[in-house]
N, C-alpha and C. Protein backbone atom coordinates (compact mmCIF):
# COMPACT_ATOMS: atom_id res chain seq x y z
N UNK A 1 21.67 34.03 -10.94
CA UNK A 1 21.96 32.76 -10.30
C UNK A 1 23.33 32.27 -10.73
N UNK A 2 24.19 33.02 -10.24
CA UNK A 2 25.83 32.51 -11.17
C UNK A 2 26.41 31.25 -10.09
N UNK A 3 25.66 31.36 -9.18
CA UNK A 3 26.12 30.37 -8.40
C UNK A 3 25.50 29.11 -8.08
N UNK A 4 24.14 29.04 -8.70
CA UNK A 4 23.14 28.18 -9.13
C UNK A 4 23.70 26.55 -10.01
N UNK A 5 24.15 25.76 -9.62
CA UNK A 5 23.80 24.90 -10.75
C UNK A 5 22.80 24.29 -11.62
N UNK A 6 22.49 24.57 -12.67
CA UNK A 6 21.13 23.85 -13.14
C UNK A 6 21.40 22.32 -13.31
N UNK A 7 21.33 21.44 -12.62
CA UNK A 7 20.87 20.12 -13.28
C UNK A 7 19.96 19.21 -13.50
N UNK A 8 19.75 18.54 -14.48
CA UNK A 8 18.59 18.33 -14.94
C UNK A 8 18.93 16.74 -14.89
N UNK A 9 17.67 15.72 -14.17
CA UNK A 9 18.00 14.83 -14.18
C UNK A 9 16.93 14.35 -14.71
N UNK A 10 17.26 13.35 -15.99
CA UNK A 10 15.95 12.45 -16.59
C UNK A 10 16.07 11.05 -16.15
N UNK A 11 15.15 10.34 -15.75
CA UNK A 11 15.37 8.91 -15.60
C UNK A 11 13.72 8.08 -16.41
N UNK A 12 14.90 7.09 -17.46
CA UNK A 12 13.15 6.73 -17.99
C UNK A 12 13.95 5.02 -18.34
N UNK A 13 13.36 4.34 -18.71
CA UNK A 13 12.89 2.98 -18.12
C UNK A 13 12.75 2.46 -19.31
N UNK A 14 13.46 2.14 -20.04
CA UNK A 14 13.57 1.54 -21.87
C UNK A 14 12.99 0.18 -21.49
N UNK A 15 12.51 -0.32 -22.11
CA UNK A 15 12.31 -1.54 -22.21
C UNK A 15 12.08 -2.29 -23.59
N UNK A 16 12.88 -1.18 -24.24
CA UNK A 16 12.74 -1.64 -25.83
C UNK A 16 13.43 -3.12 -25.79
N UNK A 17 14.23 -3.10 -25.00
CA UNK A 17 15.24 -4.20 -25.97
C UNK A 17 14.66 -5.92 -24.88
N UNK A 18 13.56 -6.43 -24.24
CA UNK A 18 12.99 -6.62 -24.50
C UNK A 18 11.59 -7.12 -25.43
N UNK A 19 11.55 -8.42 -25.45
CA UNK A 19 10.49 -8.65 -26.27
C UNK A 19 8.73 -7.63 -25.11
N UNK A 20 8.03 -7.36 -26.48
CA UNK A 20 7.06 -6.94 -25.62
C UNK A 20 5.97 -7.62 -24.67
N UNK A 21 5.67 -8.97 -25.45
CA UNK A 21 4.93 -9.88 -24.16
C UNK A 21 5.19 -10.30 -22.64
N UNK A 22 6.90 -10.02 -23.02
CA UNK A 22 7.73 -10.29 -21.39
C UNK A 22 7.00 -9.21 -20.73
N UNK A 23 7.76 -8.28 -20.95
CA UNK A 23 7.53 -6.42 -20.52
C UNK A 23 5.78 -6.58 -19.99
N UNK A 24 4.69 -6.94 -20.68
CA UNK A 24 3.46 -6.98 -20.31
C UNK A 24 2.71 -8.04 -19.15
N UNK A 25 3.70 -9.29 -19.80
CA UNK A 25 3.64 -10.16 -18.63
C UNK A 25 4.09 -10.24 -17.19
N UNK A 26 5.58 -9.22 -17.16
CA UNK A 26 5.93 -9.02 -15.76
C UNK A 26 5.67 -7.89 -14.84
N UNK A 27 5.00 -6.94 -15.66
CA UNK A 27 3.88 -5.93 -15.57
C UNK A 27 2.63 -6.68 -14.46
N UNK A 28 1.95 -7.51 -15.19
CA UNK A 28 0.94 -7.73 -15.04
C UNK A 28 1.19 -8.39 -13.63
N UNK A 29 2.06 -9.66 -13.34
CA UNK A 29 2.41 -9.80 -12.16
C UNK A 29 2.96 -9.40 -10.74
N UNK A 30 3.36 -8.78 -11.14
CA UNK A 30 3.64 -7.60 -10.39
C UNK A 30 2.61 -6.11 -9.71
N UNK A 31 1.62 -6.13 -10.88
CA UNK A 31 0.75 -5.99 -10.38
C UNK A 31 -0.46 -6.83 -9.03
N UNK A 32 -0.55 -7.88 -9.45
CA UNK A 32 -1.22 -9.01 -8.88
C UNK A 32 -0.57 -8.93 -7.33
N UNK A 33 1.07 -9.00 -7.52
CA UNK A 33 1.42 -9.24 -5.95
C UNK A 33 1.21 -7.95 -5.46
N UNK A 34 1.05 -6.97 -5.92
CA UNK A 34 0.90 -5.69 -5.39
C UNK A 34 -0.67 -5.89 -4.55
N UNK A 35 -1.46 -6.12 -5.40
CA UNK A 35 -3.03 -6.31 -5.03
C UNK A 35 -2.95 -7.24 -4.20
N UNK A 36 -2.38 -8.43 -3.94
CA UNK A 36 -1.93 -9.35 -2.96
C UNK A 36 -1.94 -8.91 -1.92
N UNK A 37 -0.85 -8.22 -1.76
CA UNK A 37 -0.07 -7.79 -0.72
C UNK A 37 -1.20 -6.74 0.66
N UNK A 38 -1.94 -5.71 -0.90
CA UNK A 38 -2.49 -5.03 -0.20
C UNK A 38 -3.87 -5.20 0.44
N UNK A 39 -4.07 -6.58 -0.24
CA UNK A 39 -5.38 -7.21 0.23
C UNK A 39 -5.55 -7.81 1.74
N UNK A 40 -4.27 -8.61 1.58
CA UNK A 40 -3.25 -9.27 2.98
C UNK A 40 -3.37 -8.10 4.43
N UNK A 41 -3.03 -7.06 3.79
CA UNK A 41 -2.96 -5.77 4.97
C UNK A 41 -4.20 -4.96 5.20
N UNK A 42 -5.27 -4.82 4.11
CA UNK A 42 -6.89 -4.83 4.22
C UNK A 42 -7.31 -5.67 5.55
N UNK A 43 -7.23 -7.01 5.12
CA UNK A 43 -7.58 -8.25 5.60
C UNK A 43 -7.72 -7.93 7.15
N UNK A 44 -5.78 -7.69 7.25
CA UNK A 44 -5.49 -7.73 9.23
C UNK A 44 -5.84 -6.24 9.64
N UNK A 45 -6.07 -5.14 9.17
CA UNK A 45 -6.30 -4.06 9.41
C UNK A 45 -8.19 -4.12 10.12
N UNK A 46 -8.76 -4.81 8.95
CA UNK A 46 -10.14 -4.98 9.55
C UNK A 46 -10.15 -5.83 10.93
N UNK A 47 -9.47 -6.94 10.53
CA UNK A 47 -9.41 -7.79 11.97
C UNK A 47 -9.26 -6.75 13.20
N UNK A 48 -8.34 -6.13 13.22
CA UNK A 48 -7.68 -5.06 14.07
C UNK A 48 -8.69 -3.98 14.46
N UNK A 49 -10.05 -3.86 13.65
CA UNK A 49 -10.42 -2.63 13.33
C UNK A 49 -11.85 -3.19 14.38
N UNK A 50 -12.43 -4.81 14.14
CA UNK A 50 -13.25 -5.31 14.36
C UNK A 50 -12.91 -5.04 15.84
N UNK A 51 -11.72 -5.82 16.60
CA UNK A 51 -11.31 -5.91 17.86
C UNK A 51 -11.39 -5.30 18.55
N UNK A 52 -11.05 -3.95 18.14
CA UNK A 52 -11.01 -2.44 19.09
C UNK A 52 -12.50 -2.32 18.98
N UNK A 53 -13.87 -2.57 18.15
CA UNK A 53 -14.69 -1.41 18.62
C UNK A 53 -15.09 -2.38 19.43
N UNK A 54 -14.66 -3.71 19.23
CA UNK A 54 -15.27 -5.07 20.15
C UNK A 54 -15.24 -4.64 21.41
N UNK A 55 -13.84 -4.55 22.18
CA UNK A 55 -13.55 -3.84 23.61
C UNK A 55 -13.79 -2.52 23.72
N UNK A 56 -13.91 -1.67 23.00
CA UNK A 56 -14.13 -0.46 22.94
C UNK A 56 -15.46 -0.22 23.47
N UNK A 57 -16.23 -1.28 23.12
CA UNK A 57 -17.37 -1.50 23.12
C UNK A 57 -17.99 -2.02 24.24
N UNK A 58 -17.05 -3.51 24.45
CA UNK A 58 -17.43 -3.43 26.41
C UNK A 58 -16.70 -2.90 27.41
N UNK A 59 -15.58 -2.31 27.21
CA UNK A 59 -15.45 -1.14 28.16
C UNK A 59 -16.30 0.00 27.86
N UNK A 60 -16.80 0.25 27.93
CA UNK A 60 -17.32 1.93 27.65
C UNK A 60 -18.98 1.11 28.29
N UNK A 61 -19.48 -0.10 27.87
CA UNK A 61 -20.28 -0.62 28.47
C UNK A 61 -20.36 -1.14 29.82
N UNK A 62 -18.90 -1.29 30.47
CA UNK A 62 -18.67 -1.26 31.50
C UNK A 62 -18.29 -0.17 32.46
N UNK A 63 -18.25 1.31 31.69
CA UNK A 63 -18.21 2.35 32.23
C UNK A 63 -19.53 2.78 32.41
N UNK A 64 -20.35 2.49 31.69
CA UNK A 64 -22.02 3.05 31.95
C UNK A 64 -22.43 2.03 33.19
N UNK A 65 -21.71 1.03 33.22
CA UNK A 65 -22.52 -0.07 34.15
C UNK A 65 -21.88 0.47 35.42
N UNK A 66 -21.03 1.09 35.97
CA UNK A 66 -20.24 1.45 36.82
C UNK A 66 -20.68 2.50 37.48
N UNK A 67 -21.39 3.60 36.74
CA UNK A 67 -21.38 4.59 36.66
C UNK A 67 -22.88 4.89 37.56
């Protein structure tokens, strides 16, 4: 491989210099809006999910009635 470059990339996330209660505390929030967020998009996904079998449901009931 003479024509290969090897490079090696590390990336890491010090947070020594930092007190540690910050570091745990903005952790923790950050977590929370995460769970937020994804609760928020749960939420309208079901709405969304309810709707379709709703019509799904009377069309296809209106295809047997047709039929």
């Amino acid at each position: 491989m003479a024509l290969a470059e090897a490079v090696q990339h590390t990336y890491i996330l010090d947070f020594s210099a930092y007190p540690r209660w910050l570091v745990i505390l903005v952790a923790t929030l950050l977590a929370v809006v995460a769970l937020w967020i994804a609760m928020k998009l749960l939420k309208w996904t079901l709405w969304i999910l309810i709707f379709l079998v709703f019509v799904g449901g009377l069309g296809w009931a209106g295809w047997e009635l047709l039929q």
